[in-house]
N, C-alpha and C. Protein backbone atom coordinates (compact mmCIF):
# COMPACT_ATOMS: atom_id res chain seq x y z
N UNK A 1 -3.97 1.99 12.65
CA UNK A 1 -3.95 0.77 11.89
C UNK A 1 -5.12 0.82 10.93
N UNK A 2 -5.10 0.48 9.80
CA UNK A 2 -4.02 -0.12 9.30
C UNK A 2 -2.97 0.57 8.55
N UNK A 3 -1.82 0.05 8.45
CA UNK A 3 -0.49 0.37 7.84
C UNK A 3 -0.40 0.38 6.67
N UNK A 4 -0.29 1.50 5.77
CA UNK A 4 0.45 0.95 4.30
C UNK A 4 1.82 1.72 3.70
N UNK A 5 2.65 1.03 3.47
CA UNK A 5 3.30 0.96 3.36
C UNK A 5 3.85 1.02 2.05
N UNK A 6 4.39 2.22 1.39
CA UNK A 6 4.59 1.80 -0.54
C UNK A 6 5.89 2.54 -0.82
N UNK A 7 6.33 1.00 -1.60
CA UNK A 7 7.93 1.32 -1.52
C UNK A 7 7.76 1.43 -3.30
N UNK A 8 8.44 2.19 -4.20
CA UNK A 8 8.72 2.47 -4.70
C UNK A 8 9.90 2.80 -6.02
N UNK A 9 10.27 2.96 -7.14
CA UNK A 9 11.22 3.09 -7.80
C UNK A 9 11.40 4.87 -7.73
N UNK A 10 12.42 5.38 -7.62
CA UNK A 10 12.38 6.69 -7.54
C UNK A 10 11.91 7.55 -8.92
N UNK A 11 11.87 6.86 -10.11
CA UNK A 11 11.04 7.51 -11.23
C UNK A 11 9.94 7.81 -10.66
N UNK A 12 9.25 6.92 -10.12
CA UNK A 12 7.72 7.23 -10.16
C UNK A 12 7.60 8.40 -9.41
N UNK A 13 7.97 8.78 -8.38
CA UNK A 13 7.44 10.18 -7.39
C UNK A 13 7.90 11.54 -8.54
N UNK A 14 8.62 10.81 -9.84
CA UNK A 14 9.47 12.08 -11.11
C UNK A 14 7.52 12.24 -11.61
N UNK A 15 7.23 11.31 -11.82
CA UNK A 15 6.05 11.29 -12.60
C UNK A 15 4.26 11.93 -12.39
N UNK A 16 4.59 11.65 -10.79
CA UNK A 16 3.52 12.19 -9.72
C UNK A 16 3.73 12.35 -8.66
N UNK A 17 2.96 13.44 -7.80
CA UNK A 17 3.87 13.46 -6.80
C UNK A 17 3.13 12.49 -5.52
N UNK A 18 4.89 12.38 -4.62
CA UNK A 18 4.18 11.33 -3.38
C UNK A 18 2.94 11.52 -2.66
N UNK A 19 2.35 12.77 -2.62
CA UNK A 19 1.50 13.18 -1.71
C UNK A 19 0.10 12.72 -2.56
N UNK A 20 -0.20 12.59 -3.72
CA UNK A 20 -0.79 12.11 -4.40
C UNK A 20 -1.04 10.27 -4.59
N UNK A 21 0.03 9.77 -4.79
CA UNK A 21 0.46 8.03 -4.28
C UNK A 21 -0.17 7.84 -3.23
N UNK A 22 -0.08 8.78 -2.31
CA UNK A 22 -0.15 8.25 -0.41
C UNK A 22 -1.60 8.67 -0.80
N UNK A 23 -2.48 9.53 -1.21
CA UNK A 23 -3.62 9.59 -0.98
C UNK A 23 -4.63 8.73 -1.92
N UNK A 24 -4.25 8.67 -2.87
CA UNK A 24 -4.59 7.14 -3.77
C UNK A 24 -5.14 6.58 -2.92
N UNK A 25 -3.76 5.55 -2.45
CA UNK A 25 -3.77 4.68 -1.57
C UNK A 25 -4.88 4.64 -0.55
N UNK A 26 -4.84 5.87 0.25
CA UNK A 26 -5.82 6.56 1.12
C UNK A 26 -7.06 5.66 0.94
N UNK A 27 -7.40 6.40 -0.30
CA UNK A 27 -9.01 6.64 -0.31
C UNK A 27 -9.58 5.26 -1.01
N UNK A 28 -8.36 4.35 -1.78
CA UNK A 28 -8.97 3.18 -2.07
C UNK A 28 -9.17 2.34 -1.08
N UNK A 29 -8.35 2.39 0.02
CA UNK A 29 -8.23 1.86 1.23
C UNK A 29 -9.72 2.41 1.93
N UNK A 30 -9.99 3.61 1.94
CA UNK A 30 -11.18 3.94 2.85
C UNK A 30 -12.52 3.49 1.57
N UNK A 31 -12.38 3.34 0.77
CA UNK A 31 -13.16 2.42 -0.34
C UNK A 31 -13.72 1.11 0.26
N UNK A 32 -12.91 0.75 0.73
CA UNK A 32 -13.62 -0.89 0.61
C UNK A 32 -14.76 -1.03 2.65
N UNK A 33 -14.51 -0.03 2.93
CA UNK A 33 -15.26 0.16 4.21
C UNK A 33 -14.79 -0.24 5.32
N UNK A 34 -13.45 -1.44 4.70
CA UNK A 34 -13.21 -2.02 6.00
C UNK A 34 -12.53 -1.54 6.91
N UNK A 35 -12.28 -0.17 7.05
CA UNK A 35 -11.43 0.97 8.23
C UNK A 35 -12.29 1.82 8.36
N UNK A 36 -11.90 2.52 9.55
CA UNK A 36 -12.28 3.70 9.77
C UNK A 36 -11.45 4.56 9.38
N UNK A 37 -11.73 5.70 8.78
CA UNK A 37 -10.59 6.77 8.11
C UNK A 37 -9.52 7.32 8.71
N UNK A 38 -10.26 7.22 10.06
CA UNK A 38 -9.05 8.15 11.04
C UNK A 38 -7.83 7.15 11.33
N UNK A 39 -7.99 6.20 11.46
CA UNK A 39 -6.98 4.38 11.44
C UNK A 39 -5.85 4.51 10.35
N UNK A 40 -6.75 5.11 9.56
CA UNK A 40 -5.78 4.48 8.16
C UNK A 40 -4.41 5.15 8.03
N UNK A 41 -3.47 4.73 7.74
CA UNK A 41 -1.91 5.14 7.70
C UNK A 41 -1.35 5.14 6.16
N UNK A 42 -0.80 5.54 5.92
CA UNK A 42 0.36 5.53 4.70
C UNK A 42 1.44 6.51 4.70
N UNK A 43 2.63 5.33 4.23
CA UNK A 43 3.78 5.63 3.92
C UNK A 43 4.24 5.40 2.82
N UNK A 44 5.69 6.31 2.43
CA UNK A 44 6.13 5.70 1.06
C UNK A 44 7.77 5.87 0.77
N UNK A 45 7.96 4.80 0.86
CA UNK A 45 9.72 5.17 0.52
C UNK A 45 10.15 4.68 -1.07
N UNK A 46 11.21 5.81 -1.49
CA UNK A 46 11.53 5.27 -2.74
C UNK A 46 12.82 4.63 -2.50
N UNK A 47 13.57 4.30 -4.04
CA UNK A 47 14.48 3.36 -4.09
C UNK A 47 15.47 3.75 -5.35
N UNK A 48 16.27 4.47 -5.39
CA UNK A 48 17.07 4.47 -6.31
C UNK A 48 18.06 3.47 -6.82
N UNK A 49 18.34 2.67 -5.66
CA UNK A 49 18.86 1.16 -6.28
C UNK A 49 18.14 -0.01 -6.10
N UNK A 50 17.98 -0.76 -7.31
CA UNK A 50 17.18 -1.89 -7.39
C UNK A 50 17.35 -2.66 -8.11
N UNK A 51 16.94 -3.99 -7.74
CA UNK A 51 17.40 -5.07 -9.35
C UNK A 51 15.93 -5.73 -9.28
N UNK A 52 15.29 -5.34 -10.67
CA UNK A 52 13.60 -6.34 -10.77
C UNK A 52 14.01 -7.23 -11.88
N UNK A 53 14.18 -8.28 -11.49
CA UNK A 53 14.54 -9.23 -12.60
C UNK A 53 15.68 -9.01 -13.37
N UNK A 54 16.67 -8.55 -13.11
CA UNK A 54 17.96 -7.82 -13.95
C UNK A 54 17.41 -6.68 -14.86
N UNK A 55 16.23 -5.99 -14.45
CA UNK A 55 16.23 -4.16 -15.07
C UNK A 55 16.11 -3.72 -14.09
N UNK A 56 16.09 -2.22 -14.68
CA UNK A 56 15.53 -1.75 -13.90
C UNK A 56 14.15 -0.78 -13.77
N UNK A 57 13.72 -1.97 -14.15
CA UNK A 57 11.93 -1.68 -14.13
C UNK A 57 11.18 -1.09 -13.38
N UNK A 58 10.34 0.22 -13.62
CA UNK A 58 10.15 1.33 -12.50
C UNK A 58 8.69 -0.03 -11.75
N UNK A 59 8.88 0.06 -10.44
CA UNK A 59 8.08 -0.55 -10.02
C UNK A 59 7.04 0.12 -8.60
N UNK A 60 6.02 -0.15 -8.15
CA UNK A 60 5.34 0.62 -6.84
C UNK A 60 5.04 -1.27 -6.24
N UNK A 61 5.37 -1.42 -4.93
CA UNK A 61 4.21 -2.40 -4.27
C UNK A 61 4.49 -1.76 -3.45
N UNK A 62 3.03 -2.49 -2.41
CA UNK A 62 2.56 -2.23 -1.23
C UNK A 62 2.06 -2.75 -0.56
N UNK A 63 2.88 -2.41 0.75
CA UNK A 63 2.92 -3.79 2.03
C UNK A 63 1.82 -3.16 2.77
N UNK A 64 0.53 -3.82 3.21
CA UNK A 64 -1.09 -3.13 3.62
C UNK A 64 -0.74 -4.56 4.75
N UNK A 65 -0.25 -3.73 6.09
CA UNK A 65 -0.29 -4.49 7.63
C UNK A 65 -2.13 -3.93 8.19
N UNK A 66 -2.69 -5.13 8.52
CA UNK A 66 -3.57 -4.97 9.08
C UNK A 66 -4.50 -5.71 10.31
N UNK A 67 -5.24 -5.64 11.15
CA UNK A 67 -5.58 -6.35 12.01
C UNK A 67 -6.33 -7.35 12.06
N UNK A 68 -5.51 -8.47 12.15
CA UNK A 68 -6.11 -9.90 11.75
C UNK A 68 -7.87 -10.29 12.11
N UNK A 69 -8.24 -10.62 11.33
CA UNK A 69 -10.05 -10.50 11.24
C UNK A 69 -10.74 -10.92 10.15
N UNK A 70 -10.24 -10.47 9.15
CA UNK A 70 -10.78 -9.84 7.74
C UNK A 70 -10.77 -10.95 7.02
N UNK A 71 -11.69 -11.13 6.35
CA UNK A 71 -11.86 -12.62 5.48
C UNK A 71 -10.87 -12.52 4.15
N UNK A 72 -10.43 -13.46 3.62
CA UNK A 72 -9.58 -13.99 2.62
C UNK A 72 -10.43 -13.11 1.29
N UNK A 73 -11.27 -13.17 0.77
CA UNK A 73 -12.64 -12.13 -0.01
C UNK A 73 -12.17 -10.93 0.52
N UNK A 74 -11.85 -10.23 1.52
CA UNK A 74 -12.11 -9.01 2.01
C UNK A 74 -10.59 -8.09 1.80
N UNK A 75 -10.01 -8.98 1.92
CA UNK A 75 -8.40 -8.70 1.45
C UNK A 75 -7.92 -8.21 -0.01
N UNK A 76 -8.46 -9.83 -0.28
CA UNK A 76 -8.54 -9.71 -1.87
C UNK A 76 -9.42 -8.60 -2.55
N UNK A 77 -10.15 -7.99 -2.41
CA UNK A 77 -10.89 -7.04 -2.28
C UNK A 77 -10.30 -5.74 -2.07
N UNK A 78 -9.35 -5.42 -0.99
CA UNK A 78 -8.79 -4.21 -0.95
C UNK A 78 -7.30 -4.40 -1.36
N UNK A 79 -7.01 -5.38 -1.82
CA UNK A 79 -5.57 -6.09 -2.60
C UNK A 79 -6.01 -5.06 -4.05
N UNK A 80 -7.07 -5.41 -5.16
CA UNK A 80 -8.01 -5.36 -6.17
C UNK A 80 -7.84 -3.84 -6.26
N UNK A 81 -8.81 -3.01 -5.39
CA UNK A 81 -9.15 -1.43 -5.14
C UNK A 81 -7.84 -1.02 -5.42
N UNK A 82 -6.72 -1.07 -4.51
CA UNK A 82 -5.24 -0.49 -4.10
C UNK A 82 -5.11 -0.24 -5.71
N UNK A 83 -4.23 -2.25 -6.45
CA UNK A 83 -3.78 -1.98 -7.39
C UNK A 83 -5.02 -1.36 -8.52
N UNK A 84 -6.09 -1.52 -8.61
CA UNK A 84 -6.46 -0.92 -9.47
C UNK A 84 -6.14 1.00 -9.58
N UNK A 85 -6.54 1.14 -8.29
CA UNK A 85 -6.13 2.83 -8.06
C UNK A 85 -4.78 3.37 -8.64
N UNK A 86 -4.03 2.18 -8.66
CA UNK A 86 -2.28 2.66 -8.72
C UNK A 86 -2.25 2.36 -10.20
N UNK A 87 -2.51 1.66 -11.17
CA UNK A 87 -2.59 1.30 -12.26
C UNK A 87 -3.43 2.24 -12.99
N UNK A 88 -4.46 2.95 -12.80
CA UNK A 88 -5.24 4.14 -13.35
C UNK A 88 -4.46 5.24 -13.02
N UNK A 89 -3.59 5.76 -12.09
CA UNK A 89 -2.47 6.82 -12.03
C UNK A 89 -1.55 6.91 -13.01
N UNK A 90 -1.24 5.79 -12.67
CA UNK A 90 0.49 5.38 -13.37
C UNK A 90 0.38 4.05 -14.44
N UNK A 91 -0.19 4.52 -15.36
CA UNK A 91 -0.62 2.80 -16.07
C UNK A 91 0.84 2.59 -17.16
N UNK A 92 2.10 3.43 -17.22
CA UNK A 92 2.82 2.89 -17.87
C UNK A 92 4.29 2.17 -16.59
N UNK A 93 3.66 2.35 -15.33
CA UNK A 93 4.38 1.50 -14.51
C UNK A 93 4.61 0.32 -14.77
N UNK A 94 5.36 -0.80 -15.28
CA UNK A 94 5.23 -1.94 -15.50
C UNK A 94 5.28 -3.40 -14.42
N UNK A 95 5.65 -2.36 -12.88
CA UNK A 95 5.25 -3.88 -11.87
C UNK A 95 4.15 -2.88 -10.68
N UNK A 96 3.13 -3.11 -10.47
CA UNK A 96 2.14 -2.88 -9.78
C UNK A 96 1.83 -3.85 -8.68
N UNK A 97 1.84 -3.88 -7.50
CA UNK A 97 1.72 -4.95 -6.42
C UNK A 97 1.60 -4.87 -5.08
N UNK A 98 0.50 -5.57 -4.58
CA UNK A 98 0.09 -5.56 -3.28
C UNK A 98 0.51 -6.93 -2.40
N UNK A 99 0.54 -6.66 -1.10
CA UNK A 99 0.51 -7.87 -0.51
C UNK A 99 0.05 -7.28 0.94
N UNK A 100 -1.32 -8.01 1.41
CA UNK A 100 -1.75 -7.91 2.58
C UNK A 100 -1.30 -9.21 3.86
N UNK A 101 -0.98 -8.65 4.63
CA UNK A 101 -0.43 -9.43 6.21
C UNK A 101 -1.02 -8.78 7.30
N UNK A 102 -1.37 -9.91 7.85
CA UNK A 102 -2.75 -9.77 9.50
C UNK A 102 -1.65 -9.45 10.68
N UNK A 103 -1.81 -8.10 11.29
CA UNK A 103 -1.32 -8.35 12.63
C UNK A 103 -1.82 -9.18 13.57
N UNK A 104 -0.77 -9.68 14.16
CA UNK A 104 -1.38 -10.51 15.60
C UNK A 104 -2.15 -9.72 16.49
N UNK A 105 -3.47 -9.33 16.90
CA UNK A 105 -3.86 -9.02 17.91
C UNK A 105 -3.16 -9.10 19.69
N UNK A 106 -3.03 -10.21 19.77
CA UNK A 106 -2.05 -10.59 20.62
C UNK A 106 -0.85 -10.03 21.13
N UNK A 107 -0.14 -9.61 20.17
CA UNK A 107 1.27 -9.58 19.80
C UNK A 107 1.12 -7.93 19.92
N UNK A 108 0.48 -6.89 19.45
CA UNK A 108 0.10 -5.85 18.57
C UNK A 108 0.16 -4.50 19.81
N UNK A 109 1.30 -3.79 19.86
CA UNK A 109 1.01 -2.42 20.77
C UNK A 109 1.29 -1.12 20.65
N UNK A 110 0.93 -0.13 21.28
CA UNK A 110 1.03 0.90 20.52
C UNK A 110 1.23 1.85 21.69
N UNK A 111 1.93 3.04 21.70
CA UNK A 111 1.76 3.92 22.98
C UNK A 111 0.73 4.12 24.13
N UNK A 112 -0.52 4.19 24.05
CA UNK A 112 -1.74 4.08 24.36
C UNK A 112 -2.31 3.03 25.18
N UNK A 113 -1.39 2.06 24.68
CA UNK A 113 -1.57 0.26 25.35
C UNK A 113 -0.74 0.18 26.52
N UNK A 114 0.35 1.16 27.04
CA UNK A 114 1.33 0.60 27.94
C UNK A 114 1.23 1.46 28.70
């Protein structure tokens, strides 16, 4: 943990490759301090069918699951890092987007736990 998650238009992996996206992601993520490196996850699926507003506008967001804690500033913060990282790659992408969600601690298990 934490999870990220980046879904994609299938142009974009034409333009750079995924292994490059996923490590972006990576290292803006290990940027903001708030993980430990070995924690950090990424994934990336593309999408050859899509409707963004009736085009079909090459788009990247990314769903960043993480363990509820982290101040509203601290989010926004690695919300900021992400898209900035993805926007200096790919700056003729025209939808760029993050969205961070707190796992429940509570709720939250993993092989290791059972």
């Amino acid at each position: 943990m934490p999870h990220f998650v980046i879904d994609c238009s299938k142009n974009v992996i034409e333009m750079t490759s995924p292994d490059e996206i996923i490590q972006d992601v990576f290292d803006a993520a290990k940027s903001t301090t708030l993980f430990k490196e070995k924690n950090i996850k990424v994934r990336i699926n593309t999408y050859e069918y899509y409707n963004n507003g009736n085009t079909k506008d090459d788009f990247i967001h990314v769903f960043a699951n993480i363990m509820e804690g982290r101040s509203t500033s601290q989010k926004k913060h690695l919300s900021e890092k992400i898209t900035a990282k993805l926007k200096e790659k790919l700056p003729s992408i025209p939808i760029i987007s993050i969205n961070v969600r707190d796992f429940e601690k509570a709720t939250y298990c993993n092989k290791s736990m059972v």
